[in-house]
N, C-alpha and C. Protein backbone atom coordinates (compact mmCIF):
# COMPACT_ATOMS: atom_id res chain seq x y z
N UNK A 1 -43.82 6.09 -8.22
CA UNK A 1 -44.70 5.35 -7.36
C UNK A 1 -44.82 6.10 -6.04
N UNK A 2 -46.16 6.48 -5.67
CA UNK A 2 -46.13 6.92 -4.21
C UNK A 2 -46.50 5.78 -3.41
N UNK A 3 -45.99 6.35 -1.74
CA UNK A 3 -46.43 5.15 -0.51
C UNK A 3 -47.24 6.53 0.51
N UNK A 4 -48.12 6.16 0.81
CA UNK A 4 -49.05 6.70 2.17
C UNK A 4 -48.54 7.75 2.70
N UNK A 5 -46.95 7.83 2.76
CA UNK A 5 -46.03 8.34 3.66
C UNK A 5 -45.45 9.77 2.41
N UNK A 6 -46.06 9.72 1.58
CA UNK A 6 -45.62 11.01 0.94
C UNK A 6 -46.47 12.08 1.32
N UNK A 7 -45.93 13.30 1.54
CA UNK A 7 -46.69 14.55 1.84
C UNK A 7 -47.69 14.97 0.36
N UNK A 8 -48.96 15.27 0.54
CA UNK A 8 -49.69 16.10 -0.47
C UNK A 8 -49.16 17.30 -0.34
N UNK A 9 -49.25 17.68 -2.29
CA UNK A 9 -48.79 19.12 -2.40
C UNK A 9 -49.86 19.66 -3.04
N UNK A 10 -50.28 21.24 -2.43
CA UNK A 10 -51.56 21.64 -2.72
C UNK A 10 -51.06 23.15 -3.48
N UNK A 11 -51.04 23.83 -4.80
CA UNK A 11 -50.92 25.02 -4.83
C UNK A 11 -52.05 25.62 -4.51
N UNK A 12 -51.72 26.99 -4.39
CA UNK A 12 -53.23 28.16 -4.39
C UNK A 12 -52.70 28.54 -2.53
N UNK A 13 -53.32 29.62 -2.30
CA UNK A 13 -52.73 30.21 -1.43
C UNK A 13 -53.13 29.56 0.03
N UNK A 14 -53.98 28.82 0.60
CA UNK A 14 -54.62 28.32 1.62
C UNK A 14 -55.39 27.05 1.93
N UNK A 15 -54.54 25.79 2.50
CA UNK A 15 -55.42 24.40 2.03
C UNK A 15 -56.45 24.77 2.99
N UNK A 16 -57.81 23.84 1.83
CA UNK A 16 -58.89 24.11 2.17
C UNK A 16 -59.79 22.43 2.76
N UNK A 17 -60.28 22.44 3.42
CA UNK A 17 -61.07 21.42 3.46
C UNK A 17 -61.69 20.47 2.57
N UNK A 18 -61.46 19.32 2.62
CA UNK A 18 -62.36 18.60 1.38
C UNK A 18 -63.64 18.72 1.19
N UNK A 19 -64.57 19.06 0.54
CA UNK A 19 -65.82 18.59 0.38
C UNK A 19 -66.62 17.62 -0.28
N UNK A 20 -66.34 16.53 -0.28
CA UNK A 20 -67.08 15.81 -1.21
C UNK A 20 -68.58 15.76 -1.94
N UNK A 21 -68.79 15.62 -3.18
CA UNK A 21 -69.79 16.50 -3.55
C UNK A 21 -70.90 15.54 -3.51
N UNK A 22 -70.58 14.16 -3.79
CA UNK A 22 -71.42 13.06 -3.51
C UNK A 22 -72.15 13.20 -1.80
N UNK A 23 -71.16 13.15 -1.21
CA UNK A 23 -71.89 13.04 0.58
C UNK A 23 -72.49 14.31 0.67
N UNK A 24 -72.06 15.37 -0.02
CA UNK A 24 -72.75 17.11 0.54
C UNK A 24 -73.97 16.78 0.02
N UNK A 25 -74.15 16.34 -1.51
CA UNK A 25 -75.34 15.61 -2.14
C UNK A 25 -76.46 15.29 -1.35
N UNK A 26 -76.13 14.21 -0.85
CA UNK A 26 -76.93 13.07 -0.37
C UNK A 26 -77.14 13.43 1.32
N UNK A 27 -76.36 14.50 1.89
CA UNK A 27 -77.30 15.11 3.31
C UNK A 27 -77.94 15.77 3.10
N UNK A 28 -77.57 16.55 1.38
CA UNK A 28 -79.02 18.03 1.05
C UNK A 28 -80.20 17.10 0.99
N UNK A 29 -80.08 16.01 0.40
CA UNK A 29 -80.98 15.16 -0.19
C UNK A 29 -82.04 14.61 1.23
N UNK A 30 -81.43 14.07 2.32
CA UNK A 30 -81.74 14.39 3.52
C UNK A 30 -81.99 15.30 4.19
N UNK A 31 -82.24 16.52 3.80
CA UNK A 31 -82.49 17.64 4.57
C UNK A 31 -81.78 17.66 5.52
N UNK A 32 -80.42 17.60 5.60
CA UNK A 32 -79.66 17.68 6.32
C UNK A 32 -78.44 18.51 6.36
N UNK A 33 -78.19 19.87 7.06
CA UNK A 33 -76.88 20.61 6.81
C UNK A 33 -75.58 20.04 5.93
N UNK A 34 -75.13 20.36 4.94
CA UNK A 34 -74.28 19.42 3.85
C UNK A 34 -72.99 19.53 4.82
N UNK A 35 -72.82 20.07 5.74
CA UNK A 35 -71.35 20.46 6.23
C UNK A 35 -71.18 19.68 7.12
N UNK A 36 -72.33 18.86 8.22
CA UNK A 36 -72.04 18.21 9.38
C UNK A 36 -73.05 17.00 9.18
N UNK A 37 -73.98 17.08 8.54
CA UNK A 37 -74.52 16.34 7.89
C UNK A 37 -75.83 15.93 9.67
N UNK A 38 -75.68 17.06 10.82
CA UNK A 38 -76.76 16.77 11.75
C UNK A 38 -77.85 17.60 11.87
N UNK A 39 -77.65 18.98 11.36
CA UNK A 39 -78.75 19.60 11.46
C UNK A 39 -79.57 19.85 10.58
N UNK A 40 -80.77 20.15 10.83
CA UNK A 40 -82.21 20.61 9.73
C UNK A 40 -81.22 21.90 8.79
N UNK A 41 -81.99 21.51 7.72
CA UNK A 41 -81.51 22.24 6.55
C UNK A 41 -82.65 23.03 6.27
N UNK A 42 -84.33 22.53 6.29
CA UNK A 42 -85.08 23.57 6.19
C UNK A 42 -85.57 24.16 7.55
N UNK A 43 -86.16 24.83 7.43
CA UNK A 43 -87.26 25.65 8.38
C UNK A 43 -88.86 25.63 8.09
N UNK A 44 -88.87 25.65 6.90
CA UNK A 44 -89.89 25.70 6.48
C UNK A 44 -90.67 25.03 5.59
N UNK A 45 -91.02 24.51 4.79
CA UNK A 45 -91.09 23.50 3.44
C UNK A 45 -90.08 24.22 2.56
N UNK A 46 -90.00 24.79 1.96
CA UNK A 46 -88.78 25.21 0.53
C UNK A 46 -88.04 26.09 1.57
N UNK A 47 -87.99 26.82 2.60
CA UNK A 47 -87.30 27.80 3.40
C UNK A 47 -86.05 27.26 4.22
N UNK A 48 -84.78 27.51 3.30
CA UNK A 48 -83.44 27.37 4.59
C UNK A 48 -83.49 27.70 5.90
N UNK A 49 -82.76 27.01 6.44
CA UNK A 49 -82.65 27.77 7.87
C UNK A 49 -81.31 28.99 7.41
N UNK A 50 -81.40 29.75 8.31
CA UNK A 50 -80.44 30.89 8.03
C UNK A 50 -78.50 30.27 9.07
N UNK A 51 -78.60 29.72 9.59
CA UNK A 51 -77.24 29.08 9.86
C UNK A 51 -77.83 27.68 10.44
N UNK A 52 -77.06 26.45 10.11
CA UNK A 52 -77.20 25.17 10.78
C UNK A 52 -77.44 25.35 12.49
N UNK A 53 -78.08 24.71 13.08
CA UNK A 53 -77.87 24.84 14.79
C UNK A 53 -77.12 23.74 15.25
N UNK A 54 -76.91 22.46 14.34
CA UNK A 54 -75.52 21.86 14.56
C UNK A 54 -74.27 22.81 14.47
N UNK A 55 -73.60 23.27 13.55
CA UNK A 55 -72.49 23.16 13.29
C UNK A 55 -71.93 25.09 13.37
N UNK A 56 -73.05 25.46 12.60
CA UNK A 56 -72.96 27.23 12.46
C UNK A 56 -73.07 27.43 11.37
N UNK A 57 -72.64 26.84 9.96
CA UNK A 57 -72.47 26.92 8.84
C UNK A 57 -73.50 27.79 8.44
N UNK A 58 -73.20 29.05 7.81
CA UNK A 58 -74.25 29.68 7.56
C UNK A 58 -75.07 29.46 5.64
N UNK A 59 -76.40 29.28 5.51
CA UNK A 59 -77.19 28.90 4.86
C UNK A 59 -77.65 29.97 4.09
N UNK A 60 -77.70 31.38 4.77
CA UNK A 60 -78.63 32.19 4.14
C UNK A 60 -78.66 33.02 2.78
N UNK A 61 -77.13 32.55 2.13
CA UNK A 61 -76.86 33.01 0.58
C UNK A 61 -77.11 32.34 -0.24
N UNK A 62 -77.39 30.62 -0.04
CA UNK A 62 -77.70 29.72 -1.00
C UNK A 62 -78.39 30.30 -1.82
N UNK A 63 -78.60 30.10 -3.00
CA UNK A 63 -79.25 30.16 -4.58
C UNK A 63 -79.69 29.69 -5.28
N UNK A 64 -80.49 28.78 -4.83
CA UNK A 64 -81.22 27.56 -5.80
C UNK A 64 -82.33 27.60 -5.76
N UNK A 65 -82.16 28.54 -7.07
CA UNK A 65 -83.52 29.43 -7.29
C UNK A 65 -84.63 28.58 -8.44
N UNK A 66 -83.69 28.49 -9.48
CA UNK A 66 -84.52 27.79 -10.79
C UNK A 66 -84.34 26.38 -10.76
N UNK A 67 -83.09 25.78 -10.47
CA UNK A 67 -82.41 24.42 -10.87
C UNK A 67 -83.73 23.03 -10.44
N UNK A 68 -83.89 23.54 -9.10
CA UNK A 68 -84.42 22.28 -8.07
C UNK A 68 -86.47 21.65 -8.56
N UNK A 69 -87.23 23.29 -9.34
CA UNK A 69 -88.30 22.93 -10.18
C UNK A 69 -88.18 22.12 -11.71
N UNK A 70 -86.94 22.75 -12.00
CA UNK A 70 -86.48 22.60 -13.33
C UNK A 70 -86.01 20.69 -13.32
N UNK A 71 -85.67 20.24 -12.30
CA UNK A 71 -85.02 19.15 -12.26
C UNK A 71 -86.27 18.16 -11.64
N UNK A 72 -86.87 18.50 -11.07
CA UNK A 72 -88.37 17.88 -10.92
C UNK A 72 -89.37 17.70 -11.73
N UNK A 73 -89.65 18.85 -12.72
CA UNK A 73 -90.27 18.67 -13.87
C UNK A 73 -89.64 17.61 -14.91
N UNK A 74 -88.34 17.83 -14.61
CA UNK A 74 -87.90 16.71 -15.90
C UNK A 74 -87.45 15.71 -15.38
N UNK A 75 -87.48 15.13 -14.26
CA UNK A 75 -87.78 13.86 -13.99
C UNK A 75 -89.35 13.36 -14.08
N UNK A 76 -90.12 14.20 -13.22
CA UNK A 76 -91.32 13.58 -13.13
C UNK A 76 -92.20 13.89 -14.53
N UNK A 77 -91.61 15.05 -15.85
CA UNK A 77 -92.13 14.70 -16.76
C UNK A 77 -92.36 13.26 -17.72
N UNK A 78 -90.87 12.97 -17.13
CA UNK A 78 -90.47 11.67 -17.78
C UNK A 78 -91.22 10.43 -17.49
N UNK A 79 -91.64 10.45 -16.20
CA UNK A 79 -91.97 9.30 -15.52
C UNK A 79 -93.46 9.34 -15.64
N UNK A 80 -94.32 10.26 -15.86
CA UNK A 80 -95.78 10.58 -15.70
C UNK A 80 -95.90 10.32 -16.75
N UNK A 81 -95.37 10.85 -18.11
CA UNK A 81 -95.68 10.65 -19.32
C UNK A 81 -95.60 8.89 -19.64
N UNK A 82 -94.30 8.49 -19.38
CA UNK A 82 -94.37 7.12 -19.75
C UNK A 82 -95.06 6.17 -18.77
N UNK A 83 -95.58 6.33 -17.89
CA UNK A 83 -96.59 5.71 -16.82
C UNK A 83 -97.63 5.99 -17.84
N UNK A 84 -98.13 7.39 -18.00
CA UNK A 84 -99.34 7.37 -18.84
C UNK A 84 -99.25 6.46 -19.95
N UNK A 85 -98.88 6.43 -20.55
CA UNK A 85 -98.14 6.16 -21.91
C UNK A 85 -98.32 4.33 -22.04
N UNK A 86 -98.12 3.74 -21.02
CA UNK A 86 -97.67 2.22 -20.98
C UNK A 86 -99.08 2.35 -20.06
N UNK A 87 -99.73 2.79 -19.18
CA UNK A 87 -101.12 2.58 -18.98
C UNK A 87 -102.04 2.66 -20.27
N UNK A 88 -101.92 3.63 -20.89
CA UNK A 88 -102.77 3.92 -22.26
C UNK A 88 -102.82 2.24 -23.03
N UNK A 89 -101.70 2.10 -23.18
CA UNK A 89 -101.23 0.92 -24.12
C UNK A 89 -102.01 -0.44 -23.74
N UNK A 90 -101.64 -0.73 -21.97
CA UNK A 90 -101.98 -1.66 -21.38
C UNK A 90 -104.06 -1.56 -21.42
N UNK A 91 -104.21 -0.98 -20.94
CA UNK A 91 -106.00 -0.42 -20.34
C UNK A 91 -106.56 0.16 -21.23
N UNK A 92 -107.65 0.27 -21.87
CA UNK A 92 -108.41 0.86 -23.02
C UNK A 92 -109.59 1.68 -21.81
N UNK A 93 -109.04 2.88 -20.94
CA UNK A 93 -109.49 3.83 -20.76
C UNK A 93 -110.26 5.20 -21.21
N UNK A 94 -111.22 5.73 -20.45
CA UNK A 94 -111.48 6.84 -20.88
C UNK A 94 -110.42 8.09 -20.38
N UNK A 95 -110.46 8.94 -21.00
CA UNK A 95 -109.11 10.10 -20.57
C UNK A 95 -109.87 10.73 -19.10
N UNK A 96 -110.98 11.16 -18.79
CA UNK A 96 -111.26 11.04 -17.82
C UNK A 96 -110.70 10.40 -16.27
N UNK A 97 -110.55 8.80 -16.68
CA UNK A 97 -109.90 8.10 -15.72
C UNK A 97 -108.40 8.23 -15.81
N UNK A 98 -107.85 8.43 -16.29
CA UNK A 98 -106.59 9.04 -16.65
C UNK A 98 -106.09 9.92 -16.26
N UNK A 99 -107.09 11.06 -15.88
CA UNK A 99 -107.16 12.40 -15.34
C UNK A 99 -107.37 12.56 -13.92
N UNK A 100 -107.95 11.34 -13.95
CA UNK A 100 -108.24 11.58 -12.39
C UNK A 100 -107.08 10.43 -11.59
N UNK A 101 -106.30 9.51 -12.23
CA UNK A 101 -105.40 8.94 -11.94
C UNK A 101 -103.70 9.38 -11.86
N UNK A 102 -103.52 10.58 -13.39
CA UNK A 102 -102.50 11.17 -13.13
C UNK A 102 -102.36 12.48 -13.14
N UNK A 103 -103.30 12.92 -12.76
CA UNK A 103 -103.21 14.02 -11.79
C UNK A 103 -102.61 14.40 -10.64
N UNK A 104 -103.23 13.53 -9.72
CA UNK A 104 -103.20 13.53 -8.52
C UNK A 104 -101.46 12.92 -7.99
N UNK A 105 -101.57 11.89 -8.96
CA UNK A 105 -100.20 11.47 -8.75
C UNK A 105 -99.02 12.49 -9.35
N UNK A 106 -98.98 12.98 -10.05
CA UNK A 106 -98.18 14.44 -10.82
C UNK A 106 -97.83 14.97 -9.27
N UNK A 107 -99.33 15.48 -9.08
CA UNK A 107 -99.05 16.89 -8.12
C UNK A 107 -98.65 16.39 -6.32
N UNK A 108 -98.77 14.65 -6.30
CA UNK A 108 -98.21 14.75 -4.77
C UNK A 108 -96.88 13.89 -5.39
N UNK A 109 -96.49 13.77 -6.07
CA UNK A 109 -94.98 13.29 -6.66
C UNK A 109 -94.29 14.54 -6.73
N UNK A 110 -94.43 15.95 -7.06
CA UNK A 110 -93.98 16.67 -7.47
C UNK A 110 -93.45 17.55 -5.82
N UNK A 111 -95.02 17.67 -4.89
CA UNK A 111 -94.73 18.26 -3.84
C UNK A 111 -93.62 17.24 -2.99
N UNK A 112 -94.28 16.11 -3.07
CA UNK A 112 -93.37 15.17 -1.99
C UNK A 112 -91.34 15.13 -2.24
N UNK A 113 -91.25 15.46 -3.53
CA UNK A 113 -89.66 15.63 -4.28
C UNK A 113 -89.41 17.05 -4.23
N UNK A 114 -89.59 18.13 -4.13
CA UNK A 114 -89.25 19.30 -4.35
C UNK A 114 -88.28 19.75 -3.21
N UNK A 115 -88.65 19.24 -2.14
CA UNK A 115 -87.76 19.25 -0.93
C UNK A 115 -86.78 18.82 -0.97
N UNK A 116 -86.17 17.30 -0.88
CA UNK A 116 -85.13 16.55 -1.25
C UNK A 116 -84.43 16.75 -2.24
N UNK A 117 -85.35 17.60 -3.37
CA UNK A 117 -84.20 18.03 -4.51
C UNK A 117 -83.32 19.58 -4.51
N UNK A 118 -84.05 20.02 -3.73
CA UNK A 118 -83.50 21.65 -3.48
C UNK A 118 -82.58 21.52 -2.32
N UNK A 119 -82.73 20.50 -1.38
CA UNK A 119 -81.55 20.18 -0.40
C UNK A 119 -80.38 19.58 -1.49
N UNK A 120 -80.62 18.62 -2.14
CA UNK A 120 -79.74 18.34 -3.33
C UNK A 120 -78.47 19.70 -3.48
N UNK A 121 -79.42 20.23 -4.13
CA UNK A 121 -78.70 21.55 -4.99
C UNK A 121 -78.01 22.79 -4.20
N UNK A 122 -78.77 22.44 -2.67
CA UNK A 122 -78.21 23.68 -1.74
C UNK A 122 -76.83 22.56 -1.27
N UNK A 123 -76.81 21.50 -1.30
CA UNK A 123 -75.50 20.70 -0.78
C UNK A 123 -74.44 20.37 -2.04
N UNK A 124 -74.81 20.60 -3.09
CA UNK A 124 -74.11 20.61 -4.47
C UNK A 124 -73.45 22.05 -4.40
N UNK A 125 -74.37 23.16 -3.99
CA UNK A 125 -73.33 24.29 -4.08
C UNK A 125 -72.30 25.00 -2.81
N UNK A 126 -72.77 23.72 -1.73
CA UNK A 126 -71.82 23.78 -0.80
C UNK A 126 -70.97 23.07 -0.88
N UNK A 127 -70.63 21.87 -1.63
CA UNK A 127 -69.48 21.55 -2.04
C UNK A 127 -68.34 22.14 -2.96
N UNK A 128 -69.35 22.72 -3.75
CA UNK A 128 -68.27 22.97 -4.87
C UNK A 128 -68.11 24.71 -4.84
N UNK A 129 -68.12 25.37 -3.32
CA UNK A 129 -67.89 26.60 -3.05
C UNK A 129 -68.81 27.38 -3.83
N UNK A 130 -69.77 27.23 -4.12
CA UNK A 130 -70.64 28.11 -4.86
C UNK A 130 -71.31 29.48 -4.19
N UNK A 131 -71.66 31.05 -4.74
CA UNK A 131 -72.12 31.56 -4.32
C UNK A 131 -72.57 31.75 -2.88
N UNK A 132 -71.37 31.81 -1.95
CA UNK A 132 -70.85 32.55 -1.00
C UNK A 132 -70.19 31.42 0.36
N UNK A 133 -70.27 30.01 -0.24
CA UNK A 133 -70.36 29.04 0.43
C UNK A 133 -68.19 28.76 0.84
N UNK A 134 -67.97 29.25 -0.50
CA UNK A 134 -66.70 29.46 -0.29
C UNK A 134 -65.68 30.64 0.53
N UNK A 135 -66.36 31.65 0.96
CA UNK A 135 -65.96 32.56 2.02
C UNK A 135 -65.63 33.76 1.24
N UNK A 136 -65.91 33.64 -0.18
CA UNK A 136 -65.85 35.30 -0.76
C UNK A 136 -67.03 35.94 -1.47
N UNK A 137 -66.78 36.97 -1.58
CA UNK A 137 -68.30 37.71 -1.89
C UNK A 137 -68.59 37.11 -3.38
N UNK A 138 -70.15 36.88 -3.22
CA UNK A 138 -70.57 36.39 -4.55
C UNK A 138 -71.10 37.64 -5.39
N UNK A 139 -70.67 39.10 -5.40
CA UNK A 139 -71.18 40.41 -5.58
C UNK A 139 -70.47 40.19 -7.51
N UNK A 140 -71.12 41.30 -8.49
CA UNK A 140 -70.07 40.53 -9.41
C UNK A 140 -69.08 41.62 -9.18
N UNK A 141 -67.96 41.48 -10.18
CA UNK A 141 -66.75 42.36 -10.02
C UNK A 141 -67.22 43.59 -11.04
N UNK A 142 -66.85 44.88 -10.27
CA UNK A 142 -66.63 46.16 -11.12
C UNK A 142 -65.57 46.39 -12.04
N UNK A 143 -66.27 46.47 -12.94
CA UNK A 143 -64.71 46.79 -14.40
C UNK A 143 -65.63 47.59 -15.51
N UNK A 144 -64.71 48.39 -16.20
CA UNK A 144 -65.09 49.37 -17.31
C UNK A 144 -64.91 48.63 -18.75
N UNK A 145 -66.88 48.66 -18.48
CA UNK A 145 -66.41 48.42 -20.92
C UNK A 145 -65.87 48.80 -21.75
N UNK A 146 -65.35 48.23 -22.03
CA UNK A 146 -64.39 49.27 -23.17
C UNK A 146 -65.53 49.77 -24.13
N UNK A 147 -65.14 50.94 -24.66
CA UNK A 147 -65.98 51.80 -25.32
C UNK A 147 -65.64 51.67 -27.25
N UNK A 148 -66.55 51.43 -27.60
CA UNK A 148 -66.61 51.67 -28.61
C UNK A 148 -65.85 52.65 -29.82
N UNK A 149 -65.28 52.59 -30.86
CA UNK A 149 -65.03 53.78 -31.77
C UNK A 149 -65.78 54.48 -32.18
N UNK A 150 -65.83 55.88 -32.24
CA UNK A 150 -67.20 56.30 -32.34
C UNK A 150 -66.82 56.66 -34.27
């Protein structure tokens, strides 16, 4: 049984700060630096800032390159299709009106989320030390293939 009053024991060579991956989450999700959770995270529409101007935390190795389209498409595939889908069912439309109804909604659902989800993923890989967020080079390591029998 532990009480409050027991010391944590941490192996590995250097205790590190907690990050929780839920709160780093949900300030990317806010466009908000995942580390202090006060400063702008973009600069630009999809563009990091290159270090927080709250805190210092630097931004400019993040990598969330594919994940943040990839995770938008398959939400909002999901949701456009079955909107269409249960409109079709409900309304005896022409595809025309359809077209001109989920269209428009696709493409400002898609722009209006792309932001909030790539802050997501840039505060997901600042929690969980990802690609350079943890303080070592994200370069890969040099090593020799072993060679074949000829």
């Amino acid at each position: 049984m532990s009480t409050p009053t027991d010391p944590v024991v941490r192996y590995g060579d250097t205790p590190e700060v907690e990050r929780p991956i839920g709160r780093s989450i949900m300030r990317g999700l806010m466009n908000r630096c995942p580390a202090c959770g006060n400063g702008k995270l973009f600069r630009a529409f999809l563009k990091p800032v290159d270090h927080c101007a709250a805190c210092g935390e630097a931004m400019h190795h993040q990598r969330s390159d594919d994940l943040p389209p990839y995770i938008v498409i398959l939400v909002l595939g999901h949701v456009v299709v079955g909107g269409y889908m249960l409109t079709d069912m409900t309304f005896v439309l022409p595809v025309w009106v359809h077209l001109a109804i989920w269209a428009p909604v696709t493409v400002i659902t898609a722009l209006a989320s792309i932001q909030p989800i790539k802050g997501g993923v840039i505060g997901l890989q600042w929690a969980l030390r990802m690609h350079g967020f943890g303080g070592e080079s994200d370069s890969p390591d040099d090593y020799d293939l072993p060679r074949r029998p000829d």
